[in-house]
C-alpha atoms as a PDB file:
ATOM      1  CA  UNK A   1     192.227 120.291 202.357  1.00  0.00           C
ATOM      2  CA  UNK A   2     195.430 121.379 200.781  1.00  0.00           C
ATOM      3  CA  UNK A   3     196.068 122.826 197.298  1.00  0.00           C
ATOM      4  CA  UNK A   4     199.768 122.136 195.863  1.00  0.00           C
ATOM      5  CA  UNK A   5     200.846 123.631 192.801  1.00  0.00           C
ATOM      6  CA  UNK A   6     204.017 121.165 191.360  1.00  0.00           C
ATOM      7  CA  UNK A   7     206.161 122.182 188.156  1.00  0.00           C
ATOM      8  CA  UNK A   8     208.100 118.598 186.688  1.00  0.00           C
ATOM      9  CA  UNK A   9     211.854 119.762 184.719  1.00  0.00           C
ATOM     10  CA  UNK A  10     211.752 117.214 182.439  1.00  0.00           C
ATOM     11  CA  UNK A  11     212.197 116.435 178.698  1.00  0.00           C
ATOM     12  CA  UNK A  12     209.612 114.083 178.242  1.00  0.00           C
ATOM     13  CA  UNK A  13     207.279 115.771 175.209  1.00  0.00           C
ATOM     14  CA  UNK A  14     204.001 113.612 176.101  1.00  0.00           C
ATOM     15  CA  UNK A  15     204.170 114.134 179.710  1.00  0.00           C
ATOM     16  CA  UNK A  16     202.505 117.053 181.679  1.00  0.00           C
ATOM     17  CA  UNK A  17     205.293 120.030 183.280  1.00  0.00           C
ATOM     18  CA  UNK A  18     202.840 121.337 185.960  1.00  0.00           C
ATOM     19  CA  UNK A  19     200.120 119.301 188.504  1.00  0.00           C
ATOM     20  CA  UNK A  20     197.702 121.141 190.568  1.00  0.00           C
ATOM     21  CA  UNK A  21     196.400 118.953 193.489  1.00  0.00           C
ATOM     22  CA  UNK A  22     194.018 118.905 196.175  1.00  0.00           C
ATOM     23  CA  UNK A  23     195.114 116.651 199.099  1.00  0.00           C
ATOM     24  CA  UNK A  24     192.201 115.613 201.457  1.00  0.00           C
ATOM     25  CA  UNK A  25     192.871 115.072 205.285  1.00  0.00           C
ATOM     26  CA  UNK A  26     193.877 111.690 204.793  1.00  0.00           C
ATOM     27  CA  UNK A  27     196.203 112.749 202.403  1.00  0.00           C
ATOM     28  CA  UNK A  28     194.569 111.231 199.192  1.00  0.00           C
ATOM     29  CA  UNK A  29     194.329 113.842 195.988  1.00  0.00           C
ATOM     30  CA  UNK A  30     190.873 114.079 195.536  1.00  0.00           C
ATOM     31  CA  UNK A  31     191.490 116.419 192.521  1.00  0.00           C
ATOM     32  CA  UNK A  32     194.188 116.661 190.566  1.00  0.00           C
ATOM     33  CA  UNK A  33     194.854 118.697 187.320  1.00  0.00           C
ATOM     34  CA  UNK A  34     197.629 118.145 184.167  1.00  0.00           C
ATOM     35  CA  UNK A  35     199.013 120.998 182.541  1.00  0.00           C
ATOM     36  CA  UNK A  36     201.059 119.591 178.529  1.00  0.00           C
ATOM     37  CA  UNK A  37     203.564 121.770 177.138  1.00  0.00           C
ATOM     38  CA  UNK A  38     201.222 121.855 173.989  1.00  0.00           C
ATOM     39  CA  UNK A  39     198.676 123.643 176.258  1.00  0.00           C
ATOM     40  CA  UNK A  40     196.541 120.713 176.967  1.00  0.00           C
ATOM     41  CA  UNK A  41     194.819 121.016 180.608  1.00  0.00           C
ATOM     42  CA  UNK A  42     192.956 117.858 181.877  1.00  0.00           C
ATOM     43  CA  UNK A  43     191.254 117.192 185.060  1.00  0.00           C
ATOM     44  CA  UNK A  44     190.164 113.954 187.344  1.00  0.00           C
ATOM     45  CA  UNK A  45     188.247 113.259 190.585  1.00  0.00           C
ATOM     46  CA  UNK A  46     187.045 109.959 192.129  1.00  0.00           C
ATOM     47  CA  UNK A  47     184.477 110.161 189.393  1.00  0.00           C
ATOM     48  CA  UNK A  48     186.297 110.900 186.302  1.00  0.00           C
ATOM     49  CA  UNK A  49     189.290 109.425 185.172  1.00  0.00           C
ATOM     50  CA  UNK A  50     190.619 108.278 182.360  1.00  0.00           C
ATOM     51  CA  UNK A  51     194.153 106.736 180.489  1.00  0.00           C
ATOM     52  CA  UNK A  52     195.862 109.928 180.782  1.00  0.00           C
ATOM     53  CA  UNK A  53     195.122 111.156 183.770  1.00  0.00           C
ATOM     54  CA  UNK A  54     193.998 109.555 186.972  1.00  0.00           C
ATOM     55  CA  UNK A  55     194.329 110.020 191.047  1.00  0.00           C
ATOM     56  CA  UNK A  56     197.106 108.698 193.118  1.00  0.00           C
ATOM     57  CA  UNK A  57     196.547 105.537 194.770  1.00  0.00           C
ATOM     58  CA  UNK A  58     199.016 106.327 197.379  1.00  0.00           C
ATOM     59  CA  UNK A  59     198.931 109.397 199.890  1.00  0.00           C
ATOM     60  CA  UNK A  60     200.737 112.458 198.527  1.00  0.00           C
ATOM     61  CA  UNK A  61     203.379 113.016 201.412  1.00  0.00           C
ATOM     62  CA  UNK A  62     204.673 115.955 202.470  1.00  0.00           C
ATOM     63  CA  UNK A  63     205.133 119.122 199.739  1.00  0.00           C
ATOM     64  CA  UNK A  64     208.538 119.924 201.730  1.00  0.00           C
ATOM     65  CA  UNK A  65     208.998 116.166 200.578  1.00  0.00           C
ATOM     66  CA  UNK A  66     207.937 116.666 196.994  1.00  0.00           C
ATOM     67  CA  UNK A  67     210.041 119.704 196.572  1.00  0.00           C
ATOM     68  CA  UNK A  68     212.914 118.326 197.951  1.00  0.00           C
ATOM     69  CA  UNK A  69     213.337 116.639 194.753  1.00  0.00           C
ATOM     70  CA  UNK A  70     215.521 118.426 192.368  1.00  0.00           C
ATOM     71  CA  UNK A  71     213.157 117.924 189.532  1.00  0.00           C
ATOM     72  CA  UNK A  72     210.004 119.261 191.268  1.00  0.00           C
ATOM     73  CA  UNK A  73     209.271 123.133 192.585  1.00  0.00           C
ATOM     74  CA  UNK A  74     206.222 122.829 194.682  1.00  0.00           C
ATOM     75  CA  UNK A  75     203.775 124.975 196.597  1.00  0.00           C
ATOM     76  CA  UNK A  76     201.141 125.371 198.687  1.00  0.00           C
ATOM     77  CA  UNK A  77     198.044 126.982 196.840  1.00  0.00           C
ATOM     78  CA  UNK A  78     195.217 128.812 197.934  1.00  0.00           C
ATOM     79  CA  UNK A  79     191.889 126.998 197.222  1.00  0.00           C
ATOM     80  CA  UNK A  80     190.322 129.975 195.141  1.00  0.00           C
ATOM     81  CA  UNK A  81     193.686 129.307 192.805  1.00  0.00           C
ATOM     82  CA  UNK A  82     192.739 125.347 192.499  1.00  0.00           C
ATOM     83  CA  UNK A  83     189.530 126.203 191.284  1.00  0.00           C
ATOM     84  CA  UNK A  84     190.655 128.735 188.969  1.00  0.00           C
ATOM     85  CA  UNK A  85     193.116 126.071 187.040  1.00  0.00           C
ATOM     86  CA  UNK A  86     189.587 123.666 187.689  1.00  0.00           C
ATOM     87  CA  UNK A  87     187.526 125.328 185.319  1.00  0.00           C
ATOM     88  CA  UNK A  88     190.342 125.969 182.697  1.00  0.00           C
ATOM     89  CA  UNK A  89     190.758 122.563 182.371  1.00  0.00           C
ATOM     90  CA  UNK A  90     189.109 119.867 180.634  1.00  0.00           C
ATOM     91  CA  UNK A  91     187.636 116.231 181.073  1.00  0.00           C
ATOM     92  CA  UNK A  92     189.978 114.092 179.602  1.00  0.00           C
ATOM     93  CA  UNK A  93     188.213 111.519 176.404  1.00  0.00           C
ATOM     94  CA  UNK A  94     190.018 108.556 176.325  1.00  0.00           C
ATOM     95  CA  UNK A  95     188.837 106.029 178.926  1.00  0.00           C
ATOM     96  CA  UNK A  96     190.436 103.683 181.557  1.00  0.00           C
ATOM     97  CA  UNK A  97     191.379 100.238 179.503  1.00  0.00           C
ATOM     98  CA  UNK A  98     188.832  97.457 181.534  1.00  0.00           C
ATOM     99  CA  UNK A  99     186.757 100.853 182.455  1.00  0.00           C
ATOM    100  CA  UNK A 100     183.567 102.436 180.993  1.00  0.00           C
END
């Protein structure tokens, strides 16, 4: 497993400004957490998503790939930070549209 922490420069109001992932070995998030500038901190896995936040359905890359990009400053994390952010943050409410 690896743990990325990514900060998004952007202007966007409804959007989040930090992701913390968790890549598995086939380089699929298998958690991922949302951080809003209003302070909002939501959380997904395989079993819990929802129409704000949900899992890639595409492998992550490379974080030397991610923070290449001038908008992004990425890291690698230590696990015991992941689940720090993990139990700050919440379940997310509002469900997948065509989901239960």
């Amino acid at each position: 497993m690896e743990h990325w922490k990514v900060d998004w420069a952007h202007e966007f109001q409804s959007e989040p400004v930090r992701f913390y992932s968790e890549i598995g070995s086939d380089g699929y998030e298998v958690r991922k957490i949302q951080v809003y500038r209003d302070g909002q901190v939501l959380k997904a896995d395989m079993f819990h998503e929802s129409a704000e936040i949900g899992l890639s359905e595409v492998p992550a890359g490379s974080i030397d790939d991610v923070a290449s990009q001038p908008e992004f400053s990425a890291s690698a994390i230590s696990p015991e930070e992941f689940e720090r952010a993990w139990r700050t943050a919440q379940w997310s409410t509002r469900n997948v549209p065509g989901r239960r």
